[in-house]
N, C-alpha and C. Protein backbone atom coordinates (compact mmCIF):
# COMPACT_ATOMS: atom_id res chain seq x y z
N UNK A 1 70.17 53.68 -57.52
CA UNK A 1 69.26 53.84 -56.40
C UNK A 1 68.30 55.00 -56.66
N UNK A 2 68.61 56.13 -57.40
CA UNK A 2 68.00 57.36 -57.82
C UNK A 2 67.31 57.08 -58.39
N UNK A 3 66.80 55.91 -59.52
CA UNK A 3 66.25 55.96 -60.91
C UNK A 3 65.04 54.84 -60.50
N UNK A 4 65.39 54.14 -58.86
CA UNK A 4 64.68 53.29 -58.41
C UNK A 4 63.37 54.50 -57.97
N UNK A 5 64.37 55.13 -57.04
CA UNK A 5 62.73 56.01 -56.39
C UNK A 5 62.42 56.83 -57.30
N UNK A 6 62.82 57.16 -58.06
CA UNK A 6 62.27 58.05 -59.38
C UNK A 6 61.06 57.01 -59.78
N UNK A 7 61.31 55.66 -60.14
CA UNK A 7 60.18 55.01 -60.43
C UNK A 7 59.59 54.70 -59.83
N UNK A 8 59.33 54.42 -58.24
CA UNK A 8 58.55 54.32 -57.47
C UNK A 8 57.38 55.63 -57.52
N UNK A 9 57.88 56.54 -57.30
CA UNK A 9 56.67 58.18 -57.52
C UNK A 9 56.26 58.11 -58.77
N UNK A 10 56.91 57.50 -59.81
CA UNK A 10 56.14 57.77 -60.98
C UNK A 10 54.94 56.60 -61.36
N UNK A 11 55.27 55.17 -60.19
CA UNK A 11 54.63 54.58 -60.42
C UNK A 11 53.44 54.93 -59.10
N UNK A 12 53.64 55.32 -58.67
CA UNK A 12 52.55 56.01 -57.50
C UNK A 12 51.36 56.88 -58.04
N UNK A 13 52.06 58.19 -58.67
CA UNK A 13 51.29 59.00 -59.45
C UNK A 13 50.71 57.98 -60.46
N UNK A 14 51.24 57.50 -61.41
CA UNK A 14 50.38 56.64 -62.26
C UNK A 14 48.97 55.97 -61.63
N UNK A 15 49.38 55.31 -60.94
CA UNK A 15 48.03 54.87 -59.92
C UNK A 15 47.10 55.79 -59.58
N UNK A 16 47.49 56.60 -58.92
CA UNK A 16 46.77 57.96 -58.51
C UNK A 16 46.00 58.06 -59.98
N UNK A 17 46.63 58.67 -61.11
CA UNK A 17 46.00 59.09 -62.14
C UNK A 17 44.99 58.00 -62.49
N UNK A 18 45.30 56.89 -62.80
CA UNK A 18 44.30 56.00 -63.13
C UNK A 18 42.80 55.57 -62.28
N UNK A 19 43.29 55.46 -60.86
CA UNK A 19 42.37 55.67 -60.30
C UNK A 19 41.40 57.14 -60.01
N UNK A 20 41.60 57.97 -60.42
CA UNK A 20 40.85 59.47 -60.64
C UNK A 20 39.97 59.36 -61.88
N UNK A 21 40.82 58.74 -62.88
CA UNK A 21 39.66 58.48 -64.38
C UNK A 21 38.78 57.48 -64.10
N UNK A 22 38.97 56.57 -63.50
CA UNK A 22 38.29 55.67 -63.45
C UNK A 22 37.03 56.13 -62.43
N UNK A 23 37.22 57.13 -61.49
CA UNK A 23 35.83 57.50 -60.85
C UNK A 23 35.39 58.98 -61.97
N UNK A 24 35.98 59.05 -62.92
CA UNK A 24 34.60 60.28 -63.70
C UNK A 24 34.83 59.23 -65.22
N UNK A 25 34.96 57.90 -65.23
CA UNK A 25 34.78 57.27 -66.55
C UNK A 25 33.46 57.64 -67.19
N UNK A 26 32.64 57.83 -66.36
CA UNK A 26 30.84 58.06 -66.58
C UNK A 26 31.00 59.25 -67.15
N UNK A 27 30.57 59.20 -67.91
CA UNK A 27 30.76 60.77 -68.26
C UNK A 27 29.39 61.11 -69.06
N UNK A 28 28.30 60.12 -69.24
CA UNK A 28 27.25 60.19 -69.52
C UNK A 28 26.54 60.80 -68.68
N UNK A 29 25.00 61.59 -69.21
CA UNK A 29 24.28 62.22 -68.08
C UNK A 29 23.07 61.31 -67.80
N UNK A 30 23.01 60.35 -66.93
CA UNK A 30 22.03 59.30 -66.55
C UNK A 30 20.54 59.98 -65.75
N UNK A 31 19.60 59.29 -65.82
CA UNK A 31 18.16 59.46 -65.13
C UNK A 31 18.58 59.39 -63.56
N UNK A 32 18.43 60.58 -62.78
CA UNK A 32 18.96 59.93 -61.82
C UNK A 32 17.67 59.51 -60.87
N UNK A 33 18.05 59.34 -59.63
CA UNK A 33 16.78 58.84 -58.50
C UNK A 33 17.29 59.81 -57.25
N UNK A 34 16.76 59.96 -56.65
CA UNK A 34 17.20 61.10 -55.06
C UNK A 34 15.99 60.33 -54.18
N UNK A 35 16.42 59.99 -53.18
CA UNK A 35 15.42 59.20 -51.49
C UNK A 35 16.12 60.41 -50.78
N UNK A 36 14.86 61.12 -50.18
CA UNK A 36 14.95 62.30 -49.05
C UNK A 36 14.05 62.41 -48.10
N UNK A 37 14.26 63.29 -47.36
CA UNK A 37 13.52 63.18 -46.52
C UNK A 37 12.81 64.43 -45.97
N UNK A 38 11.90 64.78 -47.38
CA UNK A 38 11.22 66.45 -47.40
C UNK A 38 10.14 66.30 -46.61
N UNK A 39 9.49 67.26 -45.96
CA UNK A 39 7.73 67.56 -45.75
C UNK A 39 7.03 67.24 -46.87
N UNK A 40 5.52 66.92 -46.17
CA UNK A 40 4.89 66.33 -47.47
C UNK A 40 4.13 67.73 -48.13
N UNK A 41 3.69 67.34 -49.27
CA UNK A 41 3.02 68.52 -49.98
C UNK A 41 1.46 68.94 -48.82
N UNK A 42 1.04 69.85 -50.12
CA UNK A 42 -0.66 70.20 -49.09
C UNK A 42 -1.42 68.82 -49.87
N UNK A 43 -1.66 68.32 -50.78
CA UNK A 43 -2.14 67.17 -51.04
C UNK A 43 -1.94 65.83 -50.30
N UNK A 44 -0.73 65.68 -49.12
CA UNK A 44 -0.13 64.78 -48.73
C UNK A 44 0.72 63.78 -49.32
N UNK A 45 0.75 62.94 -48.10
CA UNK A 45 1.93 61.87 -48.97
C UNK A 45 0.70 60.50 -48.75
N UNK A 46 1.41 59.50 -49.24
CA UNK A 46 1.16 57.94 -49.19
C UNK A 46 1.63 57.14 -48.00
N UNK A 47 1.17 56.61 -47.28
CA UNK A 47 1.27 55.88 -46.40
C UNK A 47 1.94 54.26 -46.58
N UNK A 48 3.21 53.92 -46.42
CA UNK A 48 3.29 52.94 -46.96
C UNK A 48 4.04 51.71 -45.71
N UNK A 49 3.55 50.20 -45.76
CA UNK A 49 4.40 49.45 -44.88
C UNK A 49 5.64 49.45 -45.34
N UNK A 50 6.30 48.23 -44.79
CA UNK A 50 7.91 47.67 -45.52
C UNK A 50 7.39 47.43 -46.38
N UNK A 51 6.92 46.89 -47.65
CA UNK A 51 6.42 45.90 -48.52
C UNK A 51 5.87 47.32 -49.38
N UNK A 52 6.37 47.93 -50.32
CA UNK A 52 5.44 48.54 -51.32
C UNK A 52 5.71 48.88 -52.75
N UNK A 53 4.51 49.55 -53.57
CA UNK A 53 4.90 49.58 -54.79
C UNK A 53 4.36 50.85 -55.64
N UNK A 54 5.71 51.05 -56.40
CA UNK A 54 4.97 52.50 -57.27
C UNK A 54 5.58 52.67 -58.39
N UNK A 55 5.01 53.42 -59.39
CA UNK A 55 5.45 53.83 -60.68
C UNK A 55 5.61 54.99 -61.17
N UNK A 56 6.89 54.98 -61.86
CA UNK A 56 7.33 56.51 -62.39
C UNK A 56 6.18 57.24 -62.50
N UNK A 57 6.07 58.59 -62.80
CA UNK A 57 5.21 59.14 -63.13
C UNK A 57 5.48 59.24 -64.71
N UNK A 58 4.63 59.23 -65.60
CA UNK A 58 4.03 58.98 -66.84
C UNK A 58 4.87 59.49 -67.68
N UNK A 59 5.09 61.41 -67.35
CA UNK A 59 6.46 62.38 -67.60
C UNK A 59 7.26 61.45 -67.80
N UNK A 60 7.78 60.84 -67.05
CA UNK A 60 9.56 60.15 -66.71
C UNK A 60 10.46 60.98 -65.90
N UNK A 61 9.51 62.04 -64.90
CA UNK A 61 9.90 62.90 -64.08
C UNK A 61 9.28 63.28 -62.98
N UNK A 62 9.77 63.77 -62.30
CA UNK A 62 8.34 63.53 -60.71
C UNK A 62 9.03 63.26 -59.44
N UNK A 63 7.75 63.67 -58.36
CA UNK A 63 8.18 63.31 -57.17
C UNK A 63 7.17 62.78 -56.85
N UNK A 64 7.36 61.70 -55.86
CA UNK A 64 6.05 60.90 -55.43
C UNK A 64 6.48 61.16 -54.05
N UNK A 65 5.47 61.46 -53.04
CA UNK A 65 5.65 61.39 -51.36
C UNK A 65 5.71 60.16 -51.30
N UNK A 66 6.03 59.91 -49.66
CA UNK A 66 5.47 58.86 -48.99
C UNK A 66 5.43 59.10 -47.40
N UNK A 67 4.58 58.44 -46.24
CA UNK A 67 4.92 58.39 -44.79
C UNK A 67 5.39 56.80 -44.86
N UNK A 68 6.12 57.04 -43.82
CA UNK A 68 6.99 55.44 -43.09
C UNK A 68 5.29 54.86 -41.96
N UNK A 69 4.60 53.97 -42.54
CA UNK A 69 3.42 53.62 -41.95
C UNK A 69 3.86 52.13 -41.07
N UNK A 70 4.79 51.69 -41.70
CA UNK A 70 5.57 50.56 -41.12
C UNK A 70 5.35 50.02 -39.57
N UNK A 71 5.43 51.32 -38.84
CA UNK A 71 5.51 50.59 -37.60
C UNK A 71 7.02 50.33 -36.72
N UNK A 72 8.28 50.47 -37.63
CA UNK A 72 9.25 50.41 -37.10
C UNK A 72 10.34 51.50 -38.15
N UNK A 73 11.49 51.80 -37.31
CA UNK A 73 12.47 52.52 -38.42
C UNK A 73 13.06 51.58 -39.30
N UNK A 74 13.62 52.42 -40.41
CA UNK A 74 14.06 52.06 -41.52
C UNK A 74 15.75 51.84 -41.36
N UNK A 75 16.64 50.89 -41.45
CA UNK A 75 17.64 51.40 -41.89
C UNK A 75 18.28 50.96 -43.04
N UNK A 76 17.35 50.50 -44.06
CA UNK A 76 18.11 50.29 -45.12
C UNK A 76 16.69 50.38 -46.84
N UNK A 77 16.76 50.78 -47.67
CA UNK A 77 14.96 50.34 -48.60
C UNK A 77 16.11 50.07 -50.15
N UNK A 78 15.67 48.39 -50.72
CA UNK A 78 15.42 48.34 -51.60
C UNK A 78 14.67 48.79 -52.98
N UNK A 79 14.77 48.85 -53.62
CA UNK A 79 14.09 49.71 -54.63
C UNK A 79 14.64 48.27 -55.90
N UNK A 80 13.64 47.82 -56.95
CA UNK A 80 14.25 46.75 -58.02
C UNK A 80 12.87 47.48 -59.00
N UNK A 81 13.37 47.47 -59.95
CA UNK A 81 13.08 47.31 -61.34
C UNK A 81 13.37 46.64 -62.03
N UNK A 82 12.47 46.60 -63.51
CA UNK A 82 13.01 46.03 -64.82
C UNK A 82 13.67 46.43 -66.17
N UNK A 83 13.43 47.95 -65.82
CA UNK A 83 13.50 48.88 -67.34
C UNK A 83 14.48 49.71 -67.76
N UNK A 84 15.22 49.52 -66.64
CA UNK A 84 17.07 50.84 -66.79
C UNK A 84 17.70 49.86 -66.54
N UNK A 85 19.14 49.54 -66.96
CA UNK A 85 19.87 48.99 -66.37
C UNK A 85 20.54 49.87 -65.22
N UNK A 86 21.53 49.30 -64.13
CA UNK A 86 22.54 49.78 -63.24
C UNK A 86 22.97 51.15 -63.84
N UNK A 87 23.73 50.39 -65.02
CA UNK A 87 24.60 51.80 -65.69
C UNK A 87 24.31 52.84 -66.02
N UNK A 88 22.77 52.93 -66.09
CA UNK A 88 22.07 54.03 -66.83
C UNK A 88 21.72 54.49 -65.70
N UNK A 89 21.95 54.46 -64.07
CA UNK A 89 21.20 54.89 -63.36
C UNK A 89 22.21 55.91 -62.07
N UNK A 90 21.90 57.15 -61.73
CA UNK A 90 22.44 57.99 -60.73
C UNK A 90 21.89 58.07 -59.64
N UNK A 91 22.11 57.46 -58.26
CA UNK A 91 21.81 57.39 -57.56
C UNK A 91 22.12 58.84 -56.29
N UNK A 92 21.13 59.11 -55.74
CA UNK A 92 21.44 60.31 -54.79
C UNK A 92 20.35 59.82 -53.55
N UNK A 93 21.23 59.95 -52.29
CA UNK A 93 20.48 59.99 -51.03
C UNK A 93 20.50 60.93 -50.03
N UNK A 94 19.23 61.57 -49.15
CA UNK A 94 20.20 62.37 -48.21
C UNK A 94 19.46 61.34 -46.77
N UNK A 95 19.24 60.42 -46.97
CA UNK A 95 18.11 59.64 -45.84
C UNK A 95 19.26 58.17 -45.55
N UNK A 96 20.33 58.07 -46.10
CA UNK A 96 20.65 57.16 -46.24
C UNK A 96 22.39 57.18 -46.54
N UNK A 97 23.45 57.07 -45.76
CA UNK A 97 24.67 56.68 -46.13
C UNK A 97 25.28 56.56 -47.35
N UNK A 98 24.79 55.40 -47.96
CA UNK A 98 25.00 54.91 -49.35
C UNK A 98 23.93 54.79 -50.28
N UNK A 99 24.51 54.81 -51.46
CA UNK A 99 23.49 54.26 -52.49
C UNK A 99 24.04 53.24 -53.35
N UNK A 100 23.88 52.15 -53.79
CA UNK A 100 24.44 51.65 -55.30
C UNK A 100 23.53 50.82 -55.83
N UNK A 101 23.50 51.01 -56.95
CA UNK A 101 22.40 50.13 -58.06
C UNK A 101 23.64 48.94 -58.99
N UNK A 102 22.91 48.04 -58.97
CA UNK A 102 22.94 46.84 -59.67
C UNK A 102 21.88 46.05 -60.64
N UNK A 103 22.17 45.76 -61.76
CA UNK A 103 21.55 44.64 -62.21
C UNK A 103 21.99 43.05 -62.76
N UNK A 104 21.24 42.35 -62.01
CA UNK A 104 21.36 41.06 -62.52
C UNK A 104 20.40 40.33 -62.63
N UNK A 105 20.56 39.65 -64.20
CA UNK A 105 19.44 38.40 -64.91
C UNK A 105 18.00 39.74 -65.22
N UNK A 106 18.54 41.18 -65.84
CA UNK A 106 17.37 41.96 -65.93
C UNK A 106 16.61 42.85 -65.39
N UNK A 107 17.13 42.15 -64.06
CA UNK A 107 16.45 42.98 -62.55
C UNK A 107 17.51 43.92 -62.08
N UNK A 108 16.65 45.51 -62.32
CA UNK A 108 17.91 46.30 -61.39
C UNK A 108 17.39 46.82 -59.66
N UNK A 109 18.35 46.50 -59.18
CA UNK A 109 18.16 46.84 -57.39
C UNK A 109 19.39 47.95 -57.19
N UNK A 110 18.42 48.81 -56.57
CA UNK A 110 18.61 50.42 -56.03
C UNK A 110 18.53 50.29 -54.54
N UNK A 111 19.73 50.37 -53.95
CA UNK A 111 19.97 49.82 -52.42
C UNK A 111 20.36 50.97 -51.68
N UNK A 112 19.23 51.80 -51.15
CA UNK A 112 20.11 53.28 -50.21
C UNK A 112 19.94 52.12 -48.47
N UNK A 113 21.30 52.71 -47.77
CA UNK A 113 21.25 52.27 -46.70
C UNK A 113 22.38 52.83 -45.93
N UNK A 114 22.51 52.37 -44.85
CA UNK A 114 23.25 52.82 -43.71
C UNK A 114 23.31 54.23 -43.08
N UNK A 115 22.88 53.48 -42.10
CA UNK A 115 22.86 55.15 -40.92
C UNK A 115 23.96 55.89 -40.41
N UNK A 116 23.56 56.71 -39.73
CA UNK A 116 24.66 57.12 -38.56
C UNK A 116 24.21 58.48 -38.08
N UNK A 117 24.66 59.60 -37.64
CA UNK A 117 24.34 61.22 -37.23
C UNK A 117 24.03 61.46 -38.11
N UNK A 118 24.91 61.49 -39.43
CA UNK A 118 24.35 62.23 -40.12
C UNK A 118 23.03 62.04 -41.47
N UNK A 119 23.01 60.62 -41.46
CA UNK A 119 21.88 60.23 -42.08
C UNK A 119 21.66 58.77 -41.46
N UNK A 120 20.32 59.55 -40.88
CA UNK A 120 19.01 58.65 -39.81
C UNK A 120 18.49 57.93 -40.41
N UNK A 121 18.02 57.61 -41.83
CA UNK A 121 17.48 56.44 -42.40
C UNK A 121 16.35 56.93 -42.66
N UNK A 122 14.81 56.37 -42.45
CA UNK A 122 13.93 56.63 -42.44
C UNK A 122 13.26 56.32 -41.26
N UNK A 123 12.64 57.24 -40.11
CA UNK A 123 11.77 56.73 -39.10
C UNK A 123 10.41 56.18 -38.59
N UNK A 124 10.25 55.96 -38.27
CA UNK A 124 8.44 55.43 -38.11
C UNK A 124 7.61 56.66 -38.06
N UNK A 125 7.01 56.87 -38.89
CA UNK A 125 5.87 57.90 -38.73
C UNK A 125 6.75 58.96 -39.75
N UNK A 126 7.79 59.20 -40.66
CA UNK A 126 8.29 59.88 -41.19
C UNK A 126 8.08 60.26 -42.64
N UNK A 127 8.13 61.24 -43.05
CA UNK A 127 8.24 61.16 -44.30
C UNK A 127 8.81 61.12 -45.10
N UNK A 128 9.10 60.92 -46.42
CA UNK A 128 10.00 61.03 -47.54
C UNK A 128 9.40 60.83 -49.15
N UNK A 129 10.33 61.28 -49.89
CA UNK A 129 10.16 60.95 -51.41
C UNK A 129 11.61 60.78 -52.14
N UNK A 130 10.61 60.49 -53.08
CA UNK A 130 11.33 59.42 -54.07
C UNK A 130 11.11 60.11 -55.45
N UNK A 131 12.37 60.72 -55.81
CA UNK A 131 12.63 61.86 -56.91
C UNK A 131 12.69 61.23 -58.17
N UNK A 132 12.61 61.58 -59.11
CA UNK A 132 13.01 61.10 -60.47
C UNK A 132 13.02 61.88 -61.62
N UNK A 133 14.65 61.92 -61.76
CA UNK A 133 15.00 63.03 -62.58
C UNK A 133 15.57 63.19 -63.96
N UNK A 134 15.39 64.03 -64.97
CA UNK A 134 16.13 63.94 -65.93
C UNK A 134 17.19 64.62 -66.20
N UNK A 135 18.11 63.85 -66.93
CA UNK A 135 19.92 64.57 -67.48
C UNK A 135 19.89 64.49 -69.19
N UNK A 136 20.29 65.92 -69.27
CA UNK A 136 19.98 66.08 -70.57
C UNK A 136 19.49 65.78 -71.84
N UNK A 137 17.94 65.15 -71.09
CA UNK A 137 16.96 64.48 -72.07
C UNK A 137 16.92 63.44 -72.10
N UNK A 138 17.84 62.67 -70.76
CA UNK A 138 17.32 61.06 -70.67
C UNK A 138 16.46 61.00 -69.25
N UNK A 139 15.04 60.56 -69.42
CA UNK A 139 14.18 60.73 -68.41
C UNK A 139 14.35 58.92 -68.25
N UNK A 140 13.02 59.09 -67.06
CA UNK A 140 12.64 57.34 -66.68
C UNK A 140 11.83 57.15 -67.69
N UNK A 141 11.51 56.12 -67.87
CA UNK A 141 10.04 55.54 -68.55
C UNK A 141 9.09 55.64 -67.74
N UNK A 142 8.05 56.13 -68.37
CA UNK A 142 7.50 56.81 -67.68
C UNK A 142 5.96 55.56 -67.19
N UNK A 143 5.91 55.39 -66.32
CA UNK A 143 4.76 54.30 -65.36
C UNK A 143 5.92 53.14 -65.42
N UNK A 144 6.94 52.74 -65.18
CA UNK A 144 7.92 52.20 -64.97
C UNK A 144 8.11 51.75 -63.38
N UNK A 145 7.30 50.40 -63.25
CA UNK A 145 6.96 49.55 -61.58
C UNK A 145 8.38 49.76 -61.18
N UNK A 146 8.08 49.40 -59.63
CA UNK A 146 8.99 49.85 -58.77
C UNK A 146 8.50 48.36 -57.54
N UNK A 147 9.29 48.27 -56.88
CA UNK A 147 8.98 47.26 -55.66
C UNK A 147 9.73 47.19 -54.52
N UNK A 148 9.18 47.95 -53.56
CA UNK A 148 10.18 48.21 -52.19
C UNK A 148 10.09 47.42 -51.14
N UNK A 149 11.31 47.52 -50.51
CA UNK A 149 11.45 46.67 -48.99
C UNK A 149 12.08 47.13 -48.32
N UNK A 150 11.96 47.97 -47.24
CA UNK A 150 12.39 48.64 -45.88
C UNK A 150 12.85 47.36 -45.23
N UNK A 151 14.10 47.35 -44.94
CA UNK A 151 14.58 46.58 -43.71
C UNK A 151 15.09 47.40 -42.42
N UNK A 152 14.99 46.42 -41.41
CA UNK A 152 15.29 46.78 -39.87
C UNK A 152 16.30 45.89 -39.38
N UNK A 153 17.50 46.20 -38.44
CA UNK A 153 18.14 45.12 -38.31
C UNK A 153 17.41 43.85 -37.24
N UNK A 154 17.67 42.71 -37.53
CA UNK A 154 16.82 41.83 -36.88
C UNK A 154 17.50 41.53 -35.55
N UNK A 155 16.89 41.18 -34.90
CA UNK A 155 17.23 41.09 -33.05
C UNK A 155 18.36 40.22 -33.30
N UNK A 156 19.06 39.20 -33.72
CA UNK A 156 19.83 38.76 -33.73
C UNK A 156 20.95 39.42 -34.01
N UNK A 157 21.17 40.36 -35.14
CA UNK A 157 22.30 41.36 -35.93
C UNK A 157 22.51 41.84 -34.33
N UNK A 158 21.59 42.17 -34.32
CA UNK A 158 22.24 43.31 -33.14
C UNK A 158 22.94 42.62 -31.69
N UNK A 159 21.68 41.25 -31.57
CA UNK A 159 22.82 40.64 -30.20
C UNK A 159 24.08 40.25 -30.96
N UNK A 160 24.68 40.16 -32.04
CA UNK A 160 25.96 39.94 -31.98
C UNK A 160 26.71 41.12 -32.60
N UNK A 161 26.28 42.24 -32.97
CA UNK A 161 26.87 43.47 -33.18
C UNK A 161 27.20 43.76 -31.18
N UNK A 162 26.32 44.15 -30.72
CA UNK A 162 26.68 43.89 -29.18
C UNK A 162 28.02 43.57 -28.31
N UNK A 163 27.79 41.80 -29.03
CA UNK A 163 29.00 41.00 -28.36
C UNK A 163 30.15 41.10 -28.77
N UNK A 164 30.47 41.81 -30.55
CA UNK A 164 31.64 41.50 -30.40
C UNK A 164 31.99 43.07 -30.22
N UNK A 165 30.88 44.04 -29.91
CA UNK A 165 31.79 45.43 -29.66
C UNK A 165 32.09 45.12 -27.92
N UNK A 166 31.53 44.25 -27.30
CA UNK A 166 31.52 44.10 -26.13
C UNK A 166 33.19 43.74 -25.80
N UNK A 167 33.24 42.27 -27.06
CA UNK A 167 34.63 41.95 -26.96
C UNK A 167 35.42 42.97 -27.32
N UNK A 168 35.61 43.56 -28.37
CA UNK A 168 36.68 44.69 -28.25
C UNK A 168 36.76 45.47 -27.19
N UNK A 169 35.85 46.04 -26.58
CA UNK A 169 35.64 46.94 -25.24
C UNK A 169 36.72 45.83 -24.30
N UNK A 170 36.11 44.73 -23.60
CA UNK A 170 36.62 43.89 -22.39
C UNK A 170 38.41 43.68 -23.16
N UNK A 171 38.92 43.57 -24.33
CA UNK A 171 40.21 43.49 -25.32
C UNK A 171 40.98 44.79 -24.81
N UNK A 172 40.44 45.92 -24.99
CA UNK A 172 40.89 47.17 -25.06
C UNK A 172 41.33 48.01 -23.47
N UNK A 173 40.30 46.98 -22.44
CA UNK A 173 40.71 46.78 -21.18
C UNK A 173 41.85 46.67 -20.76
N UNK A 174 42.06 45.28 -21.33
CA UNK A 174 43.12 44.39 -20.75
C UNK A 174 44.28 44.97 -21.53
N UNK A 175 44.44 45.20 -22.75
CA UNK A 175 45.81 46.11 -23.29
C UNK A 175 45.85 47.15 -22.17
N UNK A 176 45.11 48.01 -21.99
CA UNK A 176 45.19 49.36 -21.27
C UNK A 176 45.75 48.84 -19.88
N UNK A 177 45.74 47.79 -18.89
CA UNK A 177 45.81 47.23 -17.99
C UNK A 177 47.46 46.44 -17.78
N UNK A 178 47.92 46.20 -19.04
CA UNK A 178 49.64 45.56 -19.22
C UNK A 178 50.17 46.78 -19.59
N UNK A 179 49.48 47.70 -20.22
CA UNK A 179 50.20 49.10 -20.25
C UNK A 179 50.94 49.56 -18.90
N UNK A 180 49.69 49.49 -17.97
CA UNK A 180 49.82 50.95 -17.19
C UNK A 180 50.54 49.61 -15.86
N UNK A 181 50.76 48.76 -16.34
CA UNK A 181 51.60 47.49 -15.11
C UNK A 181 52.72 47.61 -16.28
């Protein structure tokens, strides 16, 4: 019975360990990208809808402004290229929840999204940029297209984000209600 839970913790820790290498396997220093949400310079920023497009700067380093000209808030911006893959790429947000990059069939998509208190997304009339950085001498390519899409959740997401927090609410009732009977 001793030699059972002896192997149970050792097979616990094992897990543990494996899963710890497996989040610093990277151990390469990648080009990274940063979406923030600074003041614009004294030159200004760019004005842009949902729908836009830009290229590294020439360097393979740089910051490009932008204002949210859109018309509505942001809570989620695509970003796709052709010229890095996923793996080669470090993603950093402070405008945005998450980040993760993917490529497939060539095309890589750079997906910052999700809100909450502590990161608002991007707002209407707001500003931000779009960083691009180098790690120990691996830059972007430099004029390297870019193609964005700001999404909003659509009136529908939300009438049924609504209904079913509605249902848990009217759920959470009725438990509380056989409780206290």
């Amino acid at each position: 019975m001793k030699s059972l839970t002896i192997f149970r913790v050792l097979f616990v820790v094992l897990i543990v360990a494996l899963c710890a290498s497996a989040a610093f396997a990277d151990s390469v220093l990648d080009p990274t990208i940063v979406i923030r949400d600074p003041a614009c310079p004294s030159g200004g920023c760019i004005s842009v809808g949902s729908n836009f497009t830009f290229g590294v700067p020439n360097s393979g380093f740089g910051t490009l402004f932008f204002t949210n000209a859109s018309g509505v808030n942001w809570f989620s911006l695509k970003l796709t290229e052709s010229g890095v893959p996923a793996n080669a790429i470090t993603c950093i947000t402070t405008a945005f929840a998450n980040c993760s990059v993917s490529t497939v069939g060539g095309v890589t998509t750079i997906l910052v999204a999700g809100v909450n208190g502590n990161f608002p997304g991007i707002a209407n009339g707001e500003n931000f940029s779009i960083v691009f950085q180098c790690n120990d001498g691996n830059c972007w390519p430099g004029g390297l297209d870019f193609t964005a899409t700001a999404s909003t959740p659509e009136p529908g997401t939300m009438a049924l984000l609504a209904t079913g927090v509605g249902a848990l609410w009217t759920q959470r009732r009725k438990l509380k209600k056989k409780a206290v009977v």
